[in-house]
PDB file of N, CA and C in Angstrom:
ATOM      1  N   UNK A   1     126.740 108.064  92.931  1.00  0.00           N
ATOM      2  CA  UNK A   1     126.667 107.053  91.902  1.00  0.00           C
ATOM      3  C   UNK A   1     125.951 107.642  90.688  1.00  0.00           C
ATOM      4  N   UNK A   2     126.643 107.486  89.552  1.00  0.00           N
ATOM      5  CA  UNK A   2     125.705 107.986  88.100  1.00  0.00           C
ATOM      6  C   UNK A   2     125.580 107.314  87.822  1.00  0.00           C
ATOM      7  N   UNK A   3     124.270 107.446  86.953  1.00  0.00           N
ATOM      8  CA  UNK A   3     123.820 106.461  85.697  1.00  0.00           C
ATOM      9  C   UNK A   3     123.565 106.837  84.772  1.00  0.00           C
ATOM     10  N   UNK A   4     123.956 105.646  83.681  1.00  0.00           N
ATOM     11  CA  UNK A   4     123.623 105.916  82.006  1.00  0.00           C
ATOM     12  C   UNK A   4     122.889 106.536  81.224  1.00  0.00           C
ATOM     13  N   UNK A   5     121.390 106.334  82.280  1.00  0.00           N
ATOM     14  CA  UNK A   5     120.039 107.128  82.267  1.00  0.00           C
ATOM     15  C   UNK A   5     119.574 108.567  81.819  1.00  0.00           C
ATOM     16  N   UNK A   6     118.941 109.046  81.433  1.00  0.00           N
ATOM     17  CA  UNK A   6     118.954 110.502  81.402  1.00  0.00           C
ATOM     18  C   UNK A   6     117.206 110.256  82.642  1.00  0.00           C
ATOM     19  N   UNK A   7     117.368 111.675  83.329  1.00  0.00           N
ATOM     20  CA  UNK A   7     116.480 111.669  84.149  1.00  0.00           C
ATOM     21  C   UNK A   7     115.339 111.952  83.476  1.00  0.00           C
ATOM     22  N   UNK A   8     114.073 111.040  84.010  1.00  0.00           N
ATOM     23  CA  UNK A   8     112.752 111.293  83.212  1.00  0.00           C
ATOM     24  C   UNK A   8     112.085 112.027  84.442  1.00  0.00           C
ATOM     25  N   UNK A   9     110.971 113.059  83.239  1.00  0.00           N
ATOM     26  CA  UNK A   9     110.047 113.959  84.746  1.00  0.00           C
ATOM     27  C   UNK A   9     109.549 112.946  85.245  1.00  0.00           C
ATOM     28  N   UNK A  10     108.782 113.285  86.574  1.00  0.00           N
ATOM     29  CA  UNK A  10     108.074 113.007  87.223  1.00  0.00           C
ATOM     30  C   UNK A  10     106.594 112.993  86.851  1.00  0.00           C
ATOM     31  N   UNK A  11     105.523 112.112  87.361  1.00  0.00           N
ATOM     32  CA  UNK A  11     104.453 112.502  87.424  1.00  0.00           C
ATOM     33  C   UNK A  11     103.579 112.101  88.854  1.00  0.00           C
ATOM     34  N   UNK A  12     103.256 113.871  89.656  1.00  0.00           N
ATOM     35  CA  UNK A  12     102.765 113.805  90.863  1.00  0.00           C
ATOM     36  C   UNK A  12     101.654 113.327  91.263  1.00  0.00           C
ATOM     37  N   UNK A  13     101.267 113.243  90.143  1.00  0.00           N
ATOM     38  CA  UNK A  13      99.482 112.727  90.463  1.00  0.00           C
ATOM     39  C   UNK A  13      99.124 111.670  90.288  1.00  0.00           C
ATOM     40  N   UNK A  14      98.029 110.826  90.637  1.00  0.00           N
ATOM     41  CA  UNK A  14      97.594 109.369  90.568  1.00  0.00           C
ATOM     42  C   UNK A  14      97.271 109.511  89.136  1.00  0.00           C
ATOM     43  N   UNK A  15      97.813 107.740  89.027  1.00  0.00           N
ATOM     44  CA  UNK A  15      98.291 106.958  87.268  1.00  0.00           C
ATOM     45  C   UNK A  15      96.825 107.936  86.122  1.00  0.00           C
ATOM     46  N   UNK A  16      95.560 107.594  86.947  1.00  0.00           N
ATOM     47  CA  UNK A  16      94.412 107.601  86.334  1.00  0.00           C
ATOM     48  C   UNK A  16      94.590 108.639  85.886  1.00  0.00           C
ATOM     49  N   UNK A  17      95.145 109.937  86.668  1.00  0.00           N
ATOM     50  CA  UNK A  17      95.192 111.041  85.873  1.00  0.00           C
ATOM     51  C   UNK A  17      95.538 111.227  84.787  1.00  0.00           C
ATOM     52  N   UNK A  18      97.081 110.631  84.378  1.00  0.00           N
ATOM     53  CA  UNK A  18      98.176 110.243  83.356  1.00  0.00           C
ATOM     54  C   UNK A  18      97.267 109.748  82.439  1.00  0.00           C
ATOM     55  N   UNK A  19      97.090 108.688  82.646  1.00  0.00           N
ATOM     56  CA  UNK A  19      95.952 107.691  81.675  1.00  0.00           C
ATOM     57  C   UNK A  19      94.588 108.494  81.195  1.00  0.00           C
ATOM     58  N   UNK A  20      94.389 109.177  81.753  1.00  0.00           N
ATOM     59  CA  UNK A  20      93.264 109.887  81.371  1.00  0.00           C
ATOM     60  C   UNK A  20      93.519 111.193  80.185  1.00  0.00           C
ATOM     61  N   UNK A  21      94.703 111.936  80.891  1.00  0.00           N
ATOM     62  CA  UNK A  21      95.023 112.901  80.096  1.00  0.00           C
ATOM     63  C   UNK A  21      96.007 112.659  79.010  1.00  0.00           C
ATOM     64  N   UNK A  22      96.456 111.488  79.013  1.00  0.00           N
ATOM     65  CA  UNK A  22      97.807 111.157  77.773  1.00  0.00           C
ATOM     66  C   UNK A  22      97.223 109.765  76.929  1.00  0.00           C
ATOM     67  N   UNK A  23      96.576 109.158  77.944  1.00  0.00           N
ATOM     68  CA  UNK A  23      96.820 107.617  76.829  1.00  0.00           C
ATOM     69  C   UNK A  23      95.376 107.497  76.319  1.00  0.00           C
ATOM     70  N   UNK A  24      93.937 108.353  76.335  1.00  0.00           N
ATOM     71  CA  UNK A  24      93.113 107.855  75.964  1.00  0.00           C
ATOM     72  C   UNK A  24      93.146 108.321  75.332  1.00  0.00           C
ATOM     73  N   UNK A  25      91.827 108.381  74.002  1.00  0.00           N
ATOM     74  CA  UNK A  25      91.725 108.721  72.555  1.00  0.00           C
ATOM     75  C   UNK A  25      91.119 110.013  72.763  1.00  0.00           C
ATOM     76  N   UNK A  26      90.279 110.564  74.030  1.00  0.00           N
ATOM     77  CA  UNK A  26      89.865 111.918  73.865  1.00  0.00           C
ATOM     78  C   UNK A  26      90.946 112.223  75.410  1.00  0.00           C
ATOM     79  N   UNK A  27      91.329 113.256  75.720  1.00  0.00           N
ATOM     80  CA  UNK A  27      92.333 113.957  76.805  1.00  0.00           C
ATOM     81  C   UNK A  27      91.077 114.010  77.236  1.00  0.00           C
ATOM     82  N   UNK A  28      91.362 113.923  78.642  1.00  0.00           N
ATOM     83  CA  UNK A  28      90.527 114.499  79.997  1.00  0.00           C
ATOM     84  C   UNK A  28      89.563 113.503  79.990  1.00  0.00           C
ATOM     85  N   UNK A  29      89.046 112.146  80.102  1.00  0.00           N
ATOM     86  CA  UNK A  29      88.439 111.378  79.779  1.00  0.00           C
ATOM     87  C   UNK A  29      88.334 110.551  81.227  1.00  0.00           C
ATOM     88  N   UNK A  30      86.852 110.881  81.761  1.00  0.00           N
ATOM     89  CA  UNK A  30      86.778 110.540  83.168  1.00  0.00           C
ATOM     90  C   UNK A  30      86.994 108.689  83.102  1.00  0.00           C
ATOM     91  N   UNK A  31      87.576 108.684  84.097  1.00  0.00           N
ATOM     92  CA  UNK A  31      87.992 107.122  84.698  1.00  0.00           C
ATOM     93  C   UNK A  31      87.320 107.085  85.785  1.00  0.00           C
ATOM     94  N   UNK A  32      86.720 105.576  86.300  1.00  0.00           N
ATOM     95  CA  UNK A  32      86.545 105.859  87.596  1.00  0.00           C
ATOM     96  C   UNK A  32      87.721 105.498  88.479  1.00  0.00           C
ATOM     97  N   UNK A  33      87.178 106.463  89.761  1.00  0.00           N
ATOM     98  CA  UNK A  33      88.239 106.436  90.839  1.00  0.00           C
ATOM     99  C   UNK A  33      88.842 108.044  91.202  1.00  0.00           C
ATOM    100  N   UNK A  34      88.590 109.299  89.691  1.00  0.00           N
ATOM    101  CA  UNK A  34      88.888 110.309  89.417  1.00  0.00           C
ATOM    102  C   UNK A  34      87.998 111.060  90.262  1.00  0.00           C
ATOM    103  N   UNK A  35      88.496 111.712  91.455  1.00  0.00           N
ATOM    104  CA  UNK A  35      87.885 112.551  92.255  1.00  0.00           C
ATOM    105  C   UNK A  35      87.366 114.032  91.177  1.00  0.00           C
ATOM    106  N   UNK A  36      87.961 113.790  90.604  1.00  0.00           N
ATOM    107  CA  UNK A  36      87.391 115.103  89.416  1.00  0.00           C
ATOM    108  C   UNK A  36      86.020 114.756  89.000  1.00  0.00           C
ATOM    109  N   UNK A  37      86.025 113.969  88.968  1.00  0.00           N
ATOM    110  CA  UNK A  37      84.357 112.920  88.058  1.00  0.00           C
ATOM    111  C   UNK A  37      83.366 112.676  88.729  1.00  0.00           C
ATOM    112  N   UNK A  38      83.475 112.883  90.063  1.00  0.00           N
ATOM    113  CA  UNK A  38      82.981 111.791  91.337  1.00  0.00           C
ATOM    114  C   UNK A  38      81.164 112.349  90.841  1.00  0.00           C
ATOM    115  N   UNK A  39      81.399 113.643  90.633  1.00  0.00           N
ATOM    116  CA  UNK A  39      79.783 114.365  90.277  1.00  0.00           C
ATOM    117  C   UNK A  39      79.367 113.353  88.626  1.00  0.00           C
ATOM    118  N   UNK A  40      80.223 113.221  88.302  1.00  0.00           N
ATOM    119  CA  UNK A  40      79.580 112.520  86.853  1.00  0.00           C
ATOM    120  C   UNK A  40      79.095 110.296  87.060  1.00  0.00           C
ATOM    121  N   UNK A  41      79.601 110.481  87.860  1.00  0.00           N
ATOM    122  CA  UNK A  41      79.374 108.930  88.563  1.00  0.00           C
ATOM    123  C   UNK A  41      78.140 108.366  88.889  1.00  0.00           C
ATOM    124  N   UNK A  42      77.667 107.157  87.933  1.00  0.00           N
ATOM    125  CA  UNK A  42      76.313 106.717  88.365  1.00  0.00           C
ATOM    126  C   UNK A  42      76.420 106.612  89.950  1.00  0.00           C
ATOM    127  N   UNK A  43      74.774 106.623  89.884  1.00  0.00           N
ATOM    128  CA  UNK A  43      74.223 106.413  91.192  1.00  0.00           C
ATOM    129  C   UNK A  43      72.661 105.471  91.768  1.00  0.00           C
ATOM    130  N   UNK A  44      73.094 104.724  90.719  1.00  0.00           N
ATOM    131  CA  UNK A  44      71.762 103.829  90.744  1.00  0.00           C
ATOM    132  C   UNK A  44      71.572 102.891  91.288  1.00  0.00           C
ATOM    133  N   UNK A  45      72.843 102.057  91.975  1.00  0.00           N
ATOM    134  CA  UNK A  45      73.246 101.394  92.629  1.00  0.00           C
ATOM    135  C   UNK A  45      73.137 101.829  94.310  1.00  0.00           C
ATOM    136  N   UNK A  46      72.450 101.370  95.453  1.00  0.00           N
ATOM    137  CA  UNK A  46      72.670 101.899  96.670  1.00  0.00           C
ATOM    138  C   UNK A  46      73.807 101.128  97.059  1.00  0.00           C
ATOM    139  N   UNK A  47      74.184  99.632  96.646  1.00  0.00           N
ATOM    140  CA  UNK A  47      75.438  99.235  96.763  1.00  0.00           C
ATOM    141  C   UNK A  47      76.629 100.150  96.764  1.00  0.00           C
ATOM    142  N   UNK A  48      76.869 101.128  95.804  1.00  0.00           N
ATOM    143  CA  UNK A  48      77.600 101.860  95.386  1.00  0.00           C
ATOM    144  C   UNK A  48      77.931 103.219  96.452  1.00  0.00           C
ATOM    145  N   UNK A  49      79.281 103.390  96.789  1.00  0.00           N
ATOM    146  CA  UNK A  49      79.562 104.385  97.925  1.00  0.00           C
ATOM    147  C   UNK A  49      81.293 104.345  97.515  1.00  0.00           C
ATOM    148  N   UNK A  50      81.198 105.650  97.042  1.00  0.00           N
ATOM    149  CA  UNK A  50      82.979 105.658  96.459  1.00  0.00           C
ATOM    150  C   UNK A  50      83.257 106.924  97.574  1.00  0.00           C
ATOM    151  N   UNK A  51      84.455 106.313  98.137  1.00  0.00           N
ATOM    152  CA  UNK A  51      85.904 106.626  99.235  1.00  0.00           C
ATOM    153  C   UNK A  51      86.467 107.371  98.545  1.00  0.00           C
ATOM    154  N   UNK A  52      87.474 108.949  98.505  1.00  0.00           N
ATOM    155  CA  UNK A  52      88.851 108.907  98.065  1.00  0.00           C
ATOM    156  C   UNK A  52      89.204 108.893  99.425  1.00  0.00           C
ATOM    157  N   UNK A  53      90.714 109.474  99.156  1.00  0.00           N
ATOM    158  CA  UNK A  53      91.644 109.138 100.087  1.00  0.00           C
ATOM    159  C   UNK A  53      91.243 110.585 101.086  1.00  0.00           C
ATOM    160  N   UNK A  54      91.347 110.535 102.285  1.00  0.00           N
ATOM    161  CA  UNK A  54      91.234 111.329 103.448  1.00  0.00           C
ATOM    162  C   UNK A  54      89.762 111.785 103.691  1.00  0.00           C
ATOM    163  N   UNK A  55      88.815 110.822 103.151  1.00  0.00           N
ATOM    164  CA  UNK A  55      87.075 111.332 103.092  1.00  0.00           C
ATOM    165  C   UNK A  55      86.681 109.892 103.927  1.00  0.00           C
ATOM    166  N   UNK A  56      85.154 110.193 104.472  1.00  0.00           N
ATOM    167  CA  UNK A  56      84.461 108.993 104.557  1.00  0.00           C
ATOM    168  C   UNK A  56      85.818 107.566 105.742  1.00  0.00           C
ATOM    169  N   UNK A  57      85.171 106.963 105.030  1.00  0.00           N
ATOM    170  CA  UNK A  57      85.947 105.659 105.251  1.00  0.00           C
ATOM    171  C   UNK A  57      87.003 105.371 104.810  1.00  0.00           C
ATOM    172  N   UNK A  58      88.210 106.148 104.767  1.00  0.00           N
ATOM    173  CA  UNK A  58      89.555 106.014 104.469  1.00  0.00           C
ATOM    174  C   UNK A  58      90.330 107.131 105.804  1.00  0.00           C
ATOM    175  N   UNK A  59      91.403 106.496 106.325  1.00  0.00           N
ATOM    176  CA  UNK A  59      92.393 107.455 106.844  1.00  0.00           C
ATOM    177  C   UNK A  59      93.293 107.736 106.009  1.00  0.00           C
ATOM    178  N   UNK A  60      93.556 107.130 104.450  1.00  0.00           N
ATOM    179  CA  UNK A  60      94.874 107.183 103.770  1.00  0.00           C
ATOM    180  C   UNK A  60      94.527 109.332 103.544  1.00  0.00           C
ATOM    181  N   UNK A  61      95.485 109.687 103.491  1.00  0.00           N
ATOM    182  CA  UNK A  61      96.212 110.373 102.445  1.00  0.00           C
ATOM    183  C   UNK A  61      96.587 110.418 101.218  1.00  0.00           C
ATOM    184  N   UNK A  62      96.796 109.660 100.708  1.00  0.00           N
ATOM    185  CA  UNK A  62      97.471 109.310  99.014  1.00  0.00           C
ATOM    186  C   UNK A  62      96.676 108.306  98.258  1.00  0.00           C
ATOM    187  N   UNK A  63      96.389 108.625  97.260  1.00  0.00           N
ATOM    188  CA  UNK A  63      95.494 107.593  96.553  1.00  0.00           C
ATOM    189  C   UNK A  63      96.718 106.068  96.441  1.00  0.00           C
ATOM    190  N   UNK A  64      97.964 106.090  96.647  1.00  0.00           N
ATOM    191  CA  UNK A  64      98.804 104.966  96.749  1.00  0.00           C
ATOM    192  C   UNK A  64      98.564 104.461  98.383  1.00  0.00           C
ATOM    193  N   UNK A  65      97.978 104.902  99.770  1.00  0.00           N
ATOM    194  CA  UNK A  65      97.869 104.507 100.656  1.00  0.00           C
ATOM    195  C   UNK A  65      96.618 103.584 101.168  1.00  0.00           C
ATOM    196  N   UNK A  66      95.909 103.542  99.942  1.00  0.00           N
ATOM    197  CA  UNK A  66      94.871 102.797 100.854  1.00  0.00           C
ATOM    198  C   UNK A  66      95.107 101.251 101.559  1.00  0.00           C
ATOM    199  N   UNK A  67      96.006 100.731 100.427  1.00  0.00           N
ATOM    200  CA  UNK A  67      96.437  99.374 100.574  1.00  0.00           C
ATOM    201  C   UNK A  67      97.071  99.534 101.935  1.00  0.00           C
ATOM    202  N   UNK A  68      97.516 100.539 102.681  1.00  0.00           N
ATOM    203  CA  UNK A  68      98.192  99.989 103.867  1.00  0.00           C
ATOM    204  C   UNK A  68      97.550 100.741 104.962  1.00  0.00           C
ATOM    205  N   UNK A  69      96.430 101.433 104.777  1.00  0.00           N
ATOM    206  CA  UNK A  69      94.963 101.728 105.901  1.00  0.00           C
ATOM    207  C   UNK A  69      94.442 100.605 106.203  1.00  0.00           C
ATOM    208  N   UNK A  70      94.395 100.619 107.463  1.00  0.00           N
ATOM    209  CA  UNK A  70      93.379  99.604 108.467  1.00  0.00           C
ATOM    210  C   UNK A  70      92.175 100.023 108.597  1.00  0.00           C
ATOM    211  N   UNK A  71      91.471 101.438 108.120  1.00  0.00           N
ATOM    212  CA  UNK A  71      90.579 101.782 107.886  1.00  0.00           C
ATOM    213  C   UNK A  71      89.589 101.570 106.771  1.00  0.00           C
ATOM    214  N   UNK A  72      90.632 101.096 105.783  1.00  0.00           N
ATOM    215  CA  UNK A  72      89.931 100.988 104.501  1.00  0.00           C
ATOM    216  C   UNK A  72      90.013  99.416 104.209  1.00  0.00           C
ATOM    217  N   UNK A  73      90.723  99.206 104.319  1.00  0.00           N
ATOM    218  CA  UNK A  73      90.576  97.753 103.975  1.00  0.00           C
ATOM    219  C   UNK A  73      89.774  97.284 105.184  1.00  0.00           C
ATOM    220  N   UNK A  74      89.846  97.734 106.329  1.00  0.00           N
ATOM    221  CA  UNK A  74      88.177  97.031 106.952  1.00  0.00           C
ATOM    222  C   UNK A  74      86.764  97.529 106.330  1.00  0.00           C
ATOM    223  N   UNK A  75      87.126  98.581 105.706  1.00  0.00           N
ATOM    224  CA  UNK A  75      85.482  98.943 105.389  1.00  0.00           C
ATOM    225  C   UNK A  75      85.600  98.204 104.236  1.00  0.00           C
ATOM    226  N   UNK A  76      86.456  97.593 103.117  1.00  0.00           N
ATOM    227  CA  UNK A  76      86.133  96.809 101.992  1.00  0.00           C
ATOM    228  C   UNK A  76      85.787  95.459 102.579  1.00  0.00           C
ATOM    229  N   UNK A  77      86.553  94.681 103.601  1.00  0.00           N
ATOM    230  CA  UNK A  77      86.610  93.500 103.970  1.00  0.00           C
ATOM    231  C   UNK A  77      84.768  93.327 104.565  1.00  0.00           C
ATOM    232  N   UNK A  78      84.464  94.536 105.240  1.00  0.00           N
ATOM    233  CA  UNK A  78      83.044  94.573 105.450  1.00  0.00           C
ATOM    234  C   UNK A  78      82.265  94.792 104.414  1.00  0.00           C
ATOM    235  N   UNK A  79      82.395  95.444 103.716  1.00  0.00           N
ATOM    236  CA  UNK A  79      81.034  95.381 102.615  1.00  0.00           C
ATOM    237  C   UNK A  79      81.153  94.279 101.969  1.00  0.00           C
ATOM    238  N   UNK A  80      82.420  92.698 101.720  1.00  0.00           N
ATOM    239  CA  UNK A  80      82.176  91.815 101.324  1.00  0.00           C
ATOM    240  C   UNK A  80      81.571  91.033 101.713  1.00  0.00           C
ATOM    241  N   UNK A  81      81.861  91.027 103.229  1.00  0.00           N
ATOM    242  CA  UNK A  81      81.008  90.415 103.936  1.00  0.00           C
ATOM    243  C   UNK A  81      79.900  90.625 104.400  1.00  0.00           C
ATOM    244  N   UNK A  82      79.100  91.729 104.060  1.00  0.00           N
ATOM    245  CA  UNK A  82      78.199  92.183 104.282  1.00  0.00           C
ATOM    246  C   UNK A  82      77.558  92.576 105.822  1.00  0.00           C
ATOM    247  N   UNK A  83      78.675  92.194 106.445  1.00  0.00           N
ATOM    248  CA  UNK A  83      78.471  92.600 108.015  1.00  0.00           C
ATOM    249  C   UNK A  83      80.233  93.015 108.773  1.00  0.00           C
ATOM    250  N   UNK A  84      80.032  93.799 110.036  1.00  0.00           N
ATOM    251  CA  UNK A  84      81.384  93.903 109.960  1.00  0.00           C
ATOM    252  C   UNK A  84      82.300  93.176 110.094  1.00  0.00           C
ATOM    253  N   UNK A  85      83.675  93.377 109.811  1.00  0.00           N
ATOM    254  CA  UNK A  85      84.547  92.111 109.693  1.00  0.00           C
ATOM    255  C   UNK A  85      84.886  92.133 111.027  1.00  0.00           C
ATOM    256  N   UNK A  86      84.908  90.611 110.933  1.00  0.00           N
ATOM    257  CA  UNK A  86      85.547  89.941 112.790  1.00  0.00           C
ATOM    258  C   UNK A  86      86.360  89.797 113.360  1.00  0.00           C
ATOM    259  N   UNK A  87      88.078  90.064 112.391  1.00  0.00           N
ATOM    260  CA  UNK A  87      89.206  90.201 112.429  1.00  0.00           C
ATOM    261  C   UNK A  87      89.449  91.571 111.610  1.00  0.00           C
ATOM    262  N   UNK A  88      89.682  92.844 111.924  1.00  0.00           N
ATOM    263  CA  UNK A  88      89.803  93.560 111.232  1.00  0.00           C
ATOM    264  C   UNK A  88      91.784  93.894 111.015  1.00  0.00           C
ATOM    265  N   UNK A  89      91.892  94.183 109.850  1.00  0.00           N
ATOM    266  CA  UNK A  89      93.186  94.712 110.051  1.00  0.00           C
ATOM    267  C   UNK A  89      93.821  95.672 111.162  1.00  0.00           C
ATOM    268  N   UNK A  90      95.232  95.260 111.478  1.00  0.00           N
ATOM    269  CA  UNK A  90      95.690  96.732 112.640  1.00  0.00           C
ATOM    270  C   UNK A  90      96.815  97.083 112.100  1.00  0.00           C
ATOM    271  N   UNK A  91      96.923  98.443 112.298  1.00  0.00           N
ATOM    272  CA  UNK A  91      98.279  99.241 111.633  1.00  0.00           C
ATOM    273  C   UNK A  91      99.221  98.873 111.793  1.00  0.00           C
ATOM    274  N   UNK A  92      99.633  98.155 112.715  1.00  0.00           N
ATOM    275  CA  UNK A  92     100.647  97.640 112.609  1.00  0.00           C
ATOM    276  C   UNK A  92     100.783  96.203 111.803  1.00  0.00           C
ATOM    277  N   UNK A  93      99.970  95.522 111.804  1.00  0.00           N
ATOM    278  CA  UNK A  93     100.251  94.524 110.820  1.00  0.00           C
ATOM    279  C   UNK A  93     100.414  94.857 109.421  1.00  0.00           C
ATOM    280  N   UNK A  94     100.270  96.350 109.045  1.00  0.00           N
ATOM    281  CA  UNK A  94      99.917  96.869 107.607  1.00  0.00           C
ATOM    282  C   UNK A  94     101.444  97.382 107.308  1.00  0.00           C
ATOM    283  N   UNK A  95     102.177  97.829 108.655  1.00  0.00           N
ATOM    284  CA  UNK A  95     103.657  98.509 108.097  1.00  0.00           C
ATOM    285  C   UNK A  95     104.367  97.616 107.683  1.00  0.00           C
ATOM    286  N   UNK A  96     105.210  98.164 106.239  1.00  0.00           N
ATOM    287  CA  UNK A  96     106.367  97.984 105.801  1.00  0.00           C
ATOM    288  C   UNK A  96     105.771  97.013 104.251  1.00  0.00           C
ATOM    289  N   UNK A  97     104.662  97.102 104.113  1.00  0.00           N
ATOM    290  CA  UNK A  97     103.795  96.584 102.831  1.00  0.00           C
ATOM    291  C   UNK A  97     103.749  97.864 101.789  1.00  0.00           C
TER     292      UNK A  97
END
């Protein structure tokens, strides 16, 4: 099947990157969430404990997988609740999301 389209590149890396290096007013402009930055990231907060993907408290792989880790979304569902959660997500309720 063709289309009308002309093919646009790709971009492999998470959005923030994109956004960081194309759409802000200075290029390379830390965002949070940017594992590049993680050293430039307050820390004044003990609340504060940043995940990427395959560290800590995440099983995802892909900064697009956390939403469907049962690992991670229990450790968010717990720090809201401030104790652990009592129904935690299971992988299988997470496939096909």
């Amino acid at each position: 099947m063709s289309s009308n389209f002309p093919l646009l590149p790709s971009y492999s890396h998470s959005l923030l990157y994109l956004v960081s290096r194309a759409y802000e007013d200075r290029p390379g402009t830390a965002l949070a969430g940017m594992e590049a930055f993680k050293d430039g990231m307050p820390t004044a907060s003990k609340k504060l404990d940043i995940s990427y993907a395959g560290h800590g408290n995440s099983a995802s792989t892909s900064h697009g997988g956390f939403d469907n880790d049962a690992l991670t979304l229990t450790t968010i569902m717990s720090r809201i609740l401030g104790k652990p959660a009592p129904e935690p997500p299971t992988t299988d309720e997470l496939t096909g999301y």
